[in-house]
N, C-alpha and C. Protein backbone atom coordinates (compact mmCIF):
# COMPACT_ATOMS: atom_id res chain seq x y z
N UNK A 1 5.11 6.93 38.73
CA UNK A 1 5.50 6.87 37.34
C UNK A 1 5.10 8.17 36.65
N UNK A 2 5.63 8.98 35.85
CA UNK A 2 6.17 9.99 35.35
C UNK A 2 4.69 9.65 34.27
N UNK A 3 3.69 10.98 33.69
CA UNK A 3 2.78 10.35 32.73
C UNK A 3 3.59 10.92 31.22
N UNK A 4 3.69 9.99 30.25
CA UNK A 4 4.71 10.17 29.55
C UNK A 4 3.68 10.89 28.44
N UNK A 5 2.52 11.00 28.51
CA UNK A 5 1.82 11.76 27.56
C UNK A 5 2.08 13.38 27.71
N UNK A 6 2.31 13.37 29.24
CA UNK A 6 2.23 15.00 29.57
C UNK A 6 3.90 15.55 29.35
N UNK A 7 4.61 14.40 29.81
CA UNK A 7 5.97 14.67 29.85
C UNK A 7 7.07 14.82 28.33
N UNK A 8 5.88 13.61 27.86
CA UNK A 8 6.62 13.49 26.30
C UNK A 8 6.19 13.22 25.26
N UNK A 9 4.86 14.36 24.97
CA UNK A 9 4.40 13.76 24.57
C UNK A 9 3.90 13.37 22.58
N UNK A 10 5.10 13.82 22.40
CA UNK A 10 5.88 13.58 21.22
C UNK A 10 6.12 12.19 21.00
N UNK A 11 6.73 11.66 21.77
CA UNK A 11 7.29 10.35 21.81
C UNK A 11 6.21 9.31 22.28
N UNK A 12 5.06 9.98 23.02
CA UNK A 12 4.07 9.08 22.98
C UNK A 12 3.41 8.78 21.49
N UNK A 13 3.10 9.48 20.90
CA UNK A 13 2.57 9.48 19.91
C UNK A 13 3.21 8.43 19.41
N UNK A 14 4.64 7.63 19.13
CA UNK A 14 5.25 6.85 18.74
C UNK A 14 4.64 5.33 19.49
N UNK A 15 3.50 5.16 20.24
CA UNK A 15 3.20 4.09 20.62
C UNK A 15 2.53 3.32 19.89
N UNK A 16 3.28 1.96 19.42
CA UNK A 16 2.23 1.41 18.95
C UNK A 16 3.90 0.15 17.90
N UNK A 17 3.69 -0.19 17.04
CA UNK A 17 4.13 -1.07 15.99
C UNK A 17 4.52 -0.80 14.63
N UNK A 18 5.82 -0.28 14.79
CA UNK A 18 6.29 0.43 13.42
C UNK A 18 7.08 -0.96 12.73
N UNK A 19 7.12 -1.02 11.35
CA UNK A 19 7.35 -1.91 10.10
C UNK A 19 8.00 -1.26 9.25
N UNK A 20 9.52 -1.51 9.27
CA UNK A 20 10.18 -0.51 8.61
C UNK A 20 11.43 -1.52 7.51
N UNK A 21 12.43 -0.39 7.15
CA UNK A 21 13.48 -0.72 6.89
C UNK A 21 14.60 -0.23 7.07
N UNK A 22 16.03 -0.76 7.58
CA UNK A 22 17.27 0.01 7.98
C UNK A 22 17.89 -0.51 6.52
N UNK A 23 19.07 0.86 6.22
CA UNK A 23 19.80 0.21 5.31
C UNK A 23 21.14 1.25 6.01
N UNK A 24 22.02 0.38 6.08
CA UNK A 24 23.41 1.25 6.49
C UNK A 24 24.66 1.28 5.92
N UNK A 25 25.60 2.40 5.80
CA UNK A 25 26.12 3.32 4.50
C UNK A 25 27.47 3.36 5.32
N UNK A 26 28.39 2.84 4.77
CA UNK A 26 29.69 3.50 5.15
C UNK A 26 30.05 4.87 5.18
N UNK A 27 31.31 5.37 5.49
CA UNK A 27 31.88 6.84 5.90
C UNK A 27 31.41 7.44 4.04
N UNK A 28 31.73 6.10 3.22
CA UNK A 28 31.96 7.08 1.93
C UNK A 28 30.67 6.96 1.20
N UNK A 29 29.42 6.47 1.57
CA UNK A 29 27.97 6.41 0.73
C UNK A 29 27.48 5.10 0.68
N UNK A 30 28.53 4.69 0.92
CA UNK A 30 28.21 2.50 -0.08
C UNK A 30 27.55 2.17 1.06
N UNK A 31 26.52 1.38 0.43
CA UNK A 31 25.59 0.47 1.28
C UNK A 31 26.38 -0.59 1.70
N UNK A 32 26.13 -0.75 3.00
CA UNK A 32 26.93 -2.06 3.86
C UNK A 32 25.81 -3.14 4.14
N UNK A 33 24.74 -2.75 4.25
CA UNK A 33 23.75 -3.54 4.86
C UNK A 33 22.39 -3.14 4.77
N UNK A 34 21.35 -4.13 4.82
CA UNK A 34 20.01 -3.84 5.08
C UNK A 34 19.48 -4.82 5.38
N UNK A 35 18.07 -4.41 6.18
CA UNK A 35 17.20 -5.67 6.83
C UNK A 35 16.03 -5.18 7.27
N UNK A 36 14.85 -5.88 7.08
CA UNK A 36 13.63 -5.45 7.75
C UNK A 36 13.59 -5.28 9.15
N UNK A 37 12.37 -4.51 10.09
CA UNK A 37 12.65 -4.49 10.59
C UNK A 37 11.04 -4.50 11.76
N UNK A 38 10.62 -4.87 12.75
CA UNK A 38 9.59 -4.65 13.37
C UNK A 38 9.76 -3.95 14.88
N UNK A 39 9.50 -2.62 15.35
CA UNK A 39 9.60 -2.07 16.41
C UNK A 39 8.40 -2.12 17.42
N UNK A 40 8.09 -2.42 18.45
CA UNK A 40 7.14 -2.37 19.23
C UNK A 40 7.69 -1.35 20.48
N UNK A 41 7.11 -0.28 20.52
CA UNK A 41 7.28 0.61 21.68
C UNK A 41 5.64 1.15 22.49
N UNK A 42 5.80 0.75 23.33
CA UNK A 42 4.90 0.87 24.34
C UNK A 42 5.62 1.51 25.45
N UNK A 43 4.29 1.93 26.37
CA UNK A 43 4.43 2.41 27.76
C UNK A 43 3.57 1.56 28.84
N UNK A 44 4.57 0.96 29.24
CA UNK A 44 3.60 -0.27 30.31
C UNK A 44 3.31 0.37 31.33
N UNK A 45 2.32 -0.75 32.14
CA UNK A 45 1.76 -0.08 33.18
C UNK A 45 3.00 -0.30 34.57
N UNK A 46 3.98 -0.77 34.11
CA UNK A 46 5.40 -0.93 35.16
C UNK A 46 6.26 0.46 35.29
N UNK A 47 5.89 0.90 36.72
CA UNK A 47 6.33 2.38 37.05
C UNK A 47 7.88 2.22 37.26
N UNK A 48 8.10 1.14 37.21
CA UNK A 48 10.01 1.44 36.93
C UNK A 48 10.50 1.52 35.48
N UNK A 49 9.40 1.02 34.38
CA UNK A 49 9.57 1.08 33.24
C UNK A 49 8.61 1.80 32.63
N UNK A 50 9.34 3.05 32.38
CA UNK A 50 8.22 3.70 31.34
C UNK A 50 7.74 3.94 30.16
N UNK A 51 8.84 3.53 29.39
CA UNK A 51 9.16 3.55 28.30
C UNK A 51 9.61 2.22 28.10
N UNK A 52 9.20 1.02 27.06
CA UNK A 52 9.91 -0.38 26.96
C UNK A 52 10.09 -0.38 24.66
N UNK A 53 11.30 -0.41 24.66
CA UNK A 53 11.03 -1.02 23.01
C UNK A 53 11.64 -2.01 22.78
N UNK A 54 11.31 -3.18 22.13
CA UNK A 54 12.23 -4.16 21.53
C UNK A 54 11.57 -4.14 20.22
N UNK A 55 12.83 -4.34 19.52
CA UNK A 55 13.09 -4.60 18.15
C UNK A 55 13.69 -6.00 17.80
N UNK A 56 12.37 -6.21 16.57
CA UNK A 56 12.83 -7.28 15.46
C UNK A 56 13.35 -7.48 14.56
N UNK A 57 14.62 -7.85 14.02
CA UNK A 57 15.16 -7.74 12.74
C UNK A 57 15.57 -9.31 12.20
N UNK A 58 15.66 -7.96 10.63
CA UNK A 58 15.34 -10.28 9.98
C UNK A 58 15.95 -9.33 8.61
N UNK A 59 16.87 -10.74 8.18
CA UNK A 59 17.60 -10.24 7.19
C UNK A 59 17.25 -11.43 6.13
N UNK A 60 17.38 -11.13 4.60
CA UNK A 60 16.51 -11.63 3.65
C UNK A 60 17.68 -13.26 3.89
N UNK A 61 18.50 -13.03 4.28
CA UNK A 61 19.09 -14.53 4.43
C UNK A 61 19.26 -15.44 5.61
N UNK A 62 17.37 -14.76 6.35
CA UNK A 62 16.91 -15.78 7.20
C UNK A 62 17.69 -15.39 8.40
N UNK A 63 18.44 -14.79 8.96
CA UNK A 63 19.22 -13.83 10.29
C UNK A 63 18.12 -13.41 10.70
N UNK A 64 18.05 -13.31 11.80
CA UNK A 64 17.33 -12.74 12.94
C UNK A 64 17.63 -12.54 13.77
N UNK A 65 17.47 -10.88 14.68
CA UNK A 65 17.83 -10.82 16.13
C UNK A 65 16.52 -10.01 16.85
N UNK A 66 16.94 -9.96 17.79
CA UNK A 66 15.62 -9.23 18.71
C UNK A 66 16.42 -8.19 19.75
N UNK A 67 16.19 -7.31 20.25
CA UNK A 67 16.88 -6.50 21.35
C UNK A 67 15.82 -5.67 22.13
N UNK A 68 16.03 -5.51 23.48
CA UNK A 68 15.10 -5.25 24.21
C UNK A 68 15.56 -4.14 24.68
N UNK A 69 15.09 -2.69 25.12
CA UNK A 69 15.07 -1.60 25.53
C UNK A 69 14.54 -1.42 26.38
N UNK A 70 14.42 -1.89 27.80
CA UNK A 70 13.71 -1.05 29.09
C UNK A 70 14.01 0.49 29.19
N UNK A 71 13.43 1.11 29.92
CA UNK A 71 14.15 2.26 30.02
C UNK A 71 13.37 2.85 31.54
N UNK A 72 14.86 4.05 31.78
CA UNK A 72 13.27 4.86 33.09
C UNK A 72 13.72 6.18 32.64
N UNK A 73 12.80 7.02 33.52
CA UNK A 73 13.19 8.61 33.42
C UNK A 73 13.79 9.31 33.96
N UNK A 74 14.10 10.26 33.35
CA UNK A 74 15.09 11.46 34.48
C UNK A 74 14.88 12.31 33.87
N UNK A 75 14.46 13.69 34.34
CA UNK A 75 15.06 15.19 33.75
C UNK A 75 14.59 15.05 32.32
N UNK A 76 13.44 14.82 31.97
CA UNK A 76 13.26 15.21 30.88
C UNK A 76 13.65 14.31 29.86
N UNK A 77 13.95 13.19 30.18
CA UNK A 77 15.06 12.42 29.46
C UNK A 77 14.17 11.36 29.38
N UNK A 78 14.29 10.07 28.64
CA UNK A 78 14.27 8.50 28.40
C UNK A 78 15.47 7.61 28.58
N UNK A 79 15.77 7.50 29.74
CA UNK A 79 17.41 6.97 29.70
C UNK A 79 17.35 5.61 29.22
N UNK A 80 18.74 5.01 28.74
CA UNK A 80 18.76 3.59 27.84
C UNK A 80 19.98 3.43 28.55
N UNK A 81 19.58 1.82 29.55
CA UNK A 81 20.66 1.46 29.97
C UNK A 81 20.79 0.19 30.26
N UNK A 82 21.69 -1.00 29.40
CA UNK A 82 21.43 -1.99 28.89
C UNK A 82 22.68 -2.81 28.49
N UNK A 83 22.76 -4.04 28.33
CA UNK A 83 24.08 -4.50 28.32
C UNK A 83 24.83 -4.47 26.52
N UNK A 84 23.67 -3.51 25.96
CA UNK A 84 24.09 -2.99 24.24
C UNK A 84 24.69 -1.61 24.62
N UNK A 85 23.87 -1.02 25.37
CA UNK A 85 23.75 0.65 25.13
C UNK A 85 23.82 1.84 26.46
N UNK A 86 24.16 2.81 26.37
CA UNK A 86 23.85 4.10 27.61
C UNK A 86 23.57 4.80 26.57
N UNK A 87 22.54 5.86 27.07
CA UNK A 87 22.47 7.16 26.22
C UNK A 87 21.06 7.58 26.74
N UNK A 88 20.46 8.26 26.08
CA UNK A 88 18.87 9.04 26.36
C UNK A 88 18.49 9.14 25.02
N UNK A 89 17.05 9.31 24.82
CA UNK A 89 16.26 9.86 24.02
C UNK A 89 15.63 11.38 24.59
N UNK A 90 15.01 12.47 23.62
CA UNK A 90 14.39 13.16 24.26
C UNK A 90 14.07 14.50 23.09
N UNK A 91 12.84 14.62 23.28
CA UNK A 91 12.37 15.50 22.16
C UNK A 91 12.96 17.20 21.87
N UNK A 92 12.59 17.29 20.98
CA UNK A 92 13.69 18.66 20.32
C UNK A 92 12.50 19.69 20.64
N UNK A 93 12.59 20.56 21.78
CA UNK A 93 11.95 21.64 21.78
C UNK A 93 11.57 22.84 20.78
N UNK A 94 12.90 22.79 20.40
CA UNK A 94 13.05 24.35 19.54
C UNK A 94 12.28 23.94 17.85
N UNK A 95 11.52 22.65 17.65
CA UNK A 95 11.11 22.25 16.94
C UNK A 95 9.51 22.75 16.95
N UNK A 96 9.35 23.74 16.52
CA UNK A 96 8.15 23.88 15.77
C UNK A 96 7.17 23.22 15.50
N UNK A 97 7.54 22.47 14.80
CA UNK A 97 6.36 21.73 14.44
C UNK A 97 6.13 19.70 15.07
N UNK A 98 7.07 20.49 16.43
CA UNK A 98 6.83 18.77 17.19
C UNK A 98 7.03 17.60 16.49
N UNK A 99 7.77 17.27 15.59
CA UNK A 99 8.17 16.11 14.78
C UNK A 99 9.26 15.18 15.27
N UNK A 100 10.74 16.13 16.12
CA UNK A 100 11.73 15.82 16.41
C UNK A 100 11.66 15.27 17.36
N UNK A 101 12.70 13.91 17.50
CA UNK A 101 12.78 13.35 18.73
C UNK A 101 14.59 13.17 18.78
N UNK A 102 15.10 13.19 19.39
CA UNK A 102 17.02 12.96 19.32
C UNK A 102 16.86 11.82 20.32
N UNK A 103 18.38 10.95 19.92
CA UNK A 103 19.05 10.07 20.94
C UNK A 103 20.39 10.10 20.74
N UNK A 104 20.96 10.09 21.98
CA UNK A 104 22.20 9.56 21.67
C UNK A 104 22.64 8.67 22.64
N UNK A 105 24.00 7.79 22.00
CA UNK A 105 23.91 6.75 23.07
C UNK A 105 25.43 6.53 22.81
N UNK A 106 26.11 5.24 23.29
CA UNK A 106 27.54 4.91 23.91
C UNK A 106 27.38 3.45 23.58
N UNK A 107 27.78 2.98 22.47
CA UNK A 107 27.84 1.08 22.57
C UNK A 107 28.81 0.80 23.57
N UNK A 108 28.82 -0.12 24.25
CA UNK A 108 29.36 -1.03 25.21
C UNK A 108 30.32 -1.81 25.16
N UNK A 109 31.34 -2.33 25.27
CA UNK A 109 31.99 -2.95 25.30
C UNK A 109 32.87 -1.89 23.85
N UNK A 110 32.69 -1.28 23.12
CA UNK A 110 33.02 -0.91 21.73
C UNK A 110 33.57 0.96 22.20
N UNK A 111 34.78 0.94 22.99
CA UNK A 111 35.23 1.55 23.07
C UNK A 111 35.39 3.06 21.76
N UNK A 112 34.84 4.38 22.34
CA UNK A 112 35.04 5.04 21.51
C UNK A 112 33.68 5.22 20.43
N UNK A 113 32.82 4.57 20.56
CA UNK A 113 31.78 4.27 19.84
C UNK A 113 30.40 4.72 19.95
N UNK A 114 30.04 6.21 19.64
CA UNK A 114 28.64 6.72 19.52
C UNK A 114 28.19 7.09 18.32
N UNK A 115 26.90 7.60 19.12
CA UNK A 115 25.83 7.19 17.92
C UNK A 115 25.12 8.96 18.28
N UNK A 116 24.35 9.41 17.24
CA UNK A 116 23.47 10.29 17.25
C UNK A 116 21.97 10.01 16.70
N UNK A 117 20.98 10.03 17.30
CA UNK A 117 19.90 9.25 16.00
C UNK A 117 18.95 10.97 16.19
N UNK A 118 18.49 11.07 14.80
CA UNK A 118 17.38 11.84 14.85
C UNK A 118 16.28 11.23 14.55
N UNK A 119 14.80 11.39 14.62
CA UNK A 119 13.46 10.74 14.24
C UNK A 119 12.77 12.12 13.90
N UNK A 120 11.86 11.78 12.81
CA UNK A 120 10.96 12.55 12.26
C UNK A 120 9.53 11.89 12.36
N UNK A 121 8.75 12.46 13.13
CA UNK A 121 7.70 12.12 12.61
C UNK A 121 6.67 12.23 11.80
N UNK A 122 6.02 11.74 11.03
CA UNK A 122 5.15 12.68 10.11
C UNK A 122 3.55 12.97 10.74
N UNK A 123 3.29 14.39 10.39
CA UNK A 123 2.11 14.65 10.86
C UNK A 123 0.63 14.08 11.09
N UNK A 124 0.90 13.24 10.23
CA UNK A 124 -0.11 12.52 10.33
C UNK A 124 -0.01 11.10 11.26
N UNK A 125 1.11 11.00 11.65
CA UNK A 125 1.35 9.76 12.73
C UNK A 125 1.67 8.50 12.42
N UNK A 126 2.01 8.41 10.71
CA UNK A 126 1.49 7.00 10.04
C UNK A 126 3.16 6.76 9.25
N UNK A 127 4.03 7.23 9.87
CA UNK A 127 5.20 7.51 8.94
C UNK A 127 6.06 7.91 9.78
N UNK A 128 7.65 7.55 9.87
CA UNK A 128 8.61 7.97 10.89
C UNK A 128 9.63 7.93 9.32
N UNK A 129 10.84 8.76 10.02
CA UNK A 129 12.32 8.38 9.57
C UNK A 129 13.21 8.58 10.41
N UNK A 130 14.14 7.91 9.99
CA UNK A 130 15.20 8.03 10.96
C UNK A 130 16.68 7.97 10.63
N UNK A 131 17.49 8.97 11.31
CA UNK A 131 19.00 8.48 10.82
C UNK A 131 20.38 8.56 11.73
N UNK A 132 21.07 7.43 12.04
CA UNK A 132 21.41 7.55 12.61
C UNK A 132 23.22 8.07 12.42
N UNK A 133 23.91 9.06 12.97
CA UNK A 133 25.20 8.51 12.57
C UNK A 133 26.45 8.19 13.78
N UNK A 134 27.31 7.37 12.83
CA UNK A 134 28.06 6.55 13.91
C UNK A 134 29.24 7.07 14.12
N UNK A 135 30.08 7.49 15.49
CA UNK A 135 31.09 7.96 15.38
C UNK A 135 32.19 7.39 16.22
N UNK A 136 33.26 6.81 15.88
CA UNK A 136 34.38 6.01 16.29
C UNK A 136 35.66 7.08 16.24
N UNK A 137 35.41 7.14 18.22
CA UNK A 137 36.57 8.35 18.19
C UNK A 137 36.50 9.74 17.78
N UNK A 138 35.04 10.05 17.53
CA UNK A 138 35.00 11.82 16.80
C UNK A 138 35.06 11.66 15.29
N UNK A 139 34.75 10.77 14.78
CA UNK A 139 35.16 10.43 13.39
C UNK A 139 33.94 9.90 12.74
N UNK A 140 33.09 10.50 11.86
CA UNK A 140 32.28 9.50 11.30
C UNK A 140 32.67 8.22 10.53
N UNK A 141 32.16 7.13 11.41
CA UNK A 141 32.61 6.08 10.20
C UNK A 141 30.89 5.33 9.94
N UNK A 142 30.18 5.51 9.94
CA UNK A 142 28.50 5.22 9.54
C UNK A 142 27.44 5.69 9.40
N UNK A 143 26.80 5.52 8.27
CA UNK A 143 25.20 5.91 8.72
C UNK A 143 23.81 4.92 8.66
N UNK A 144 23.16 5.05 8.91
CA UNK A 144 22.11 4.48 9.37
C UNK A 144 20.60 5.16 9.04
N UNK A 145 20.32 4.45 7.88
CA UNK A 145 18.60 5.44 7.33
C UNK A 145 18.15 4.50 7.58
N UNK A 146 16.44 5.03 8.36
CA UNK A 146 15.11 4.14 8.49
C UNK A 146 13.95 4.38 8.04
N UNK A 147 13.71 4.00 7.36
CA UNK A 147 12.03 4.35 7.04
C UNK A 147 11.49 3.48 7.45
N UNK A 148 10.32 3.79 8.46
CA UNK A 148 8.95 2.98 9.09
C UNK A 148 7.88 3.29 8.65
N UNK A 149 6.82 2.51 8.71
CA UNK A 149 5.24 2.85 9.01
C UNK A 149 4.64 2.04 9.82
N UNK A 150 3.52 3.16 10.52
CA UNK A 150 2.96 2.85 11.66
C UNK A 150 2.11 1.45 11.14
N UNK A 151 1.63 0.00 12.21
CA UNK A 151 1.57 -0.67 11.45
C UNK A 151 0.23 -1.11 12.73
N UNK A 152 -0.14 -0.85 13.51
CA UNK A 152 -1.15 -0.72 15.06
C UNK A 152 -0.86 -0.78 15.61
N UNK A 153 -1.58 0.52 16.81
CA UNK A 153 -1.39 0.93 17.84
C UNK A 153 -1.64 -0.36 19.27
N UNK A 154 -2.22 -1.45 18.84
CA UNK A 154 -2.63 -2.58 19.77
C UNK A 154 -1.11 -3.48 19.98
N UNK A 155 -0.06 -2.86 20.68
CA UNK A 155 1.25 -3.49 20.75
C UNK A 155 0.70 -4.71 21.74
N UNK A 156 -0.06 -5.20 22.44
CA UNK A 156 -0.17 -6.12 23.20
C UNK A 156 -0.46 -7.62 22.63
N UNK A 157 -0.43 -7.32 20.94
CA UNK A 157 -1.01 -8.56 20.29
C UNK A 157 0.10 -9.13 20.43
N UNK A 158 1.65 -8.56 20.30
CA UNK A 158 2.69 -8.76 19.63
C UNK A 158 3.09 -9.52 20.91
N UNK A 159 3.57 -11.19 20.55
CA UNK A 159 3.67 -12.39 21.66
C UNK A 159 5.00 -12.73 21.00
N UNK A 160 5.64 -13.10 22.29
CA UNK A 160 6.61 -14.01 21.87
C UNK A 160 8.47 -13.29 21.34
N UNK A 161 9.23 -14.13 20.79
CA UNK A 161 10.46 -13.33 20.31
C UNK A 161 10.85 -13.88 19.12
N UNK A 162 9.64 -13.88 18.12
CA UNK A 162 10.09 -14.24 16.88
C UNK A 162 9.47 -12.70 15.70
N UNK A 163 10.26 -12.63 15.03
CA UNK A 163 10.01 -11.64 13.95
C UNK A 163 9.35 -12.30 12.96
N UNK A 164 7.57 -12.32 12.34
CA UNK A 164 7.85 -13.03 11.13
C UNK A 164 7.28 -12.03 9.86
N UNK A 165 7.08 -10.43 10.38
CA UNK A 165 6.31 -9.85 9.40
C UNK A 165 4.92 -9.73 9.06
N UNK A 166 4.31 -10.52 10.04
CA UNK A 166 2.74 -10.81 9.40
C UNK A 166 1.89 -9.83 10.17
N UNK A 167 1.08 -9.25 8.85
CA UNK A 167 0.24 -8.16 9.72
C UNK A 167 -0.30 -8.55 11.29
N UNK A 168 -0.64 -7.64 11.92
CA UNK A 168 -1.57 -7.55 13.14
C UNK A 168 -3.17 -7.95 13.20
């Protein structure tokens, strides 16, 4: 198993339990949607998985979903390959000040349908953003803003596949 501190270690720094919010924007500005949101990304001790995130989302009218992210490595990469998604993650070199992380990916079944995400981290480790945009056919038709905060680094508390918000 690949040590993802040495390899990436940008994106390690992202370990732990981010508490955020997505809100997402049509081609022309208008808000389409929003929902809380709980991320758990860890690096298990499973050398086929080096990288694992699932996400919790919960919408104020009681909706909830969960989605799971295994992942392995290649080349520098975090590959995502899953019956949602293909694509990679992988940090922005030419970045100065080590904040940047990129993904891009391919929805499934949704012909024509990618995504670009950038992440920021903030220097102090306690703060992400994120945005993603969506492109159908070469065409923007979405965007996707996140604001998180780091919420503890002890991802092993986090049991079960229910989202309910309650601190750690």
């Amino acid at each position: 198993m690949p040590n993802m501190q040495l390899h990436l270690p940008l994106l390690a720094r992202h370990e732990g339990v981010w508490d955020g919010v997505y809100r997402y924007y049509d081609a022309n500005g208008d808000k389409i949607d929003e929902h809380k949101s709980r991320l758990i990304c860890r690096f298990p001790s499973d050398e086929n998985v080096p990288y694992h995130q699932t996400n919790h989302y919960s919408w104020a009218d009681g909706k909830v979903e969960v989605r799971d992210f295994p992942t392995r490595y290649e080349f520098g990469r975090v590959i995502f390959d899953n019956e949602l998604i293909y694509g990679w993650a992988a940090e922005v070199p030419l970045d100065d000040h080590h904040r940047t992380v990129m993904l891009y990916w391919k929805r499934k079944g949704e012909e024509g349908l990618e995504l670009y995400e950038m992440i920021q981290l903030s220097d102090c480790g306690q703060m992400r953003n994120r945005i993603w945009h969506w492109y159908k056919n070469g065409v923007l038709v979405q965007r996707t803003l996140i604001d998180e905060k780091f919420v503890s680094r002890d991802w092993q508390k986090i049991k079960g596949e229910s989202f309910n918000g309650d601190p750690i």
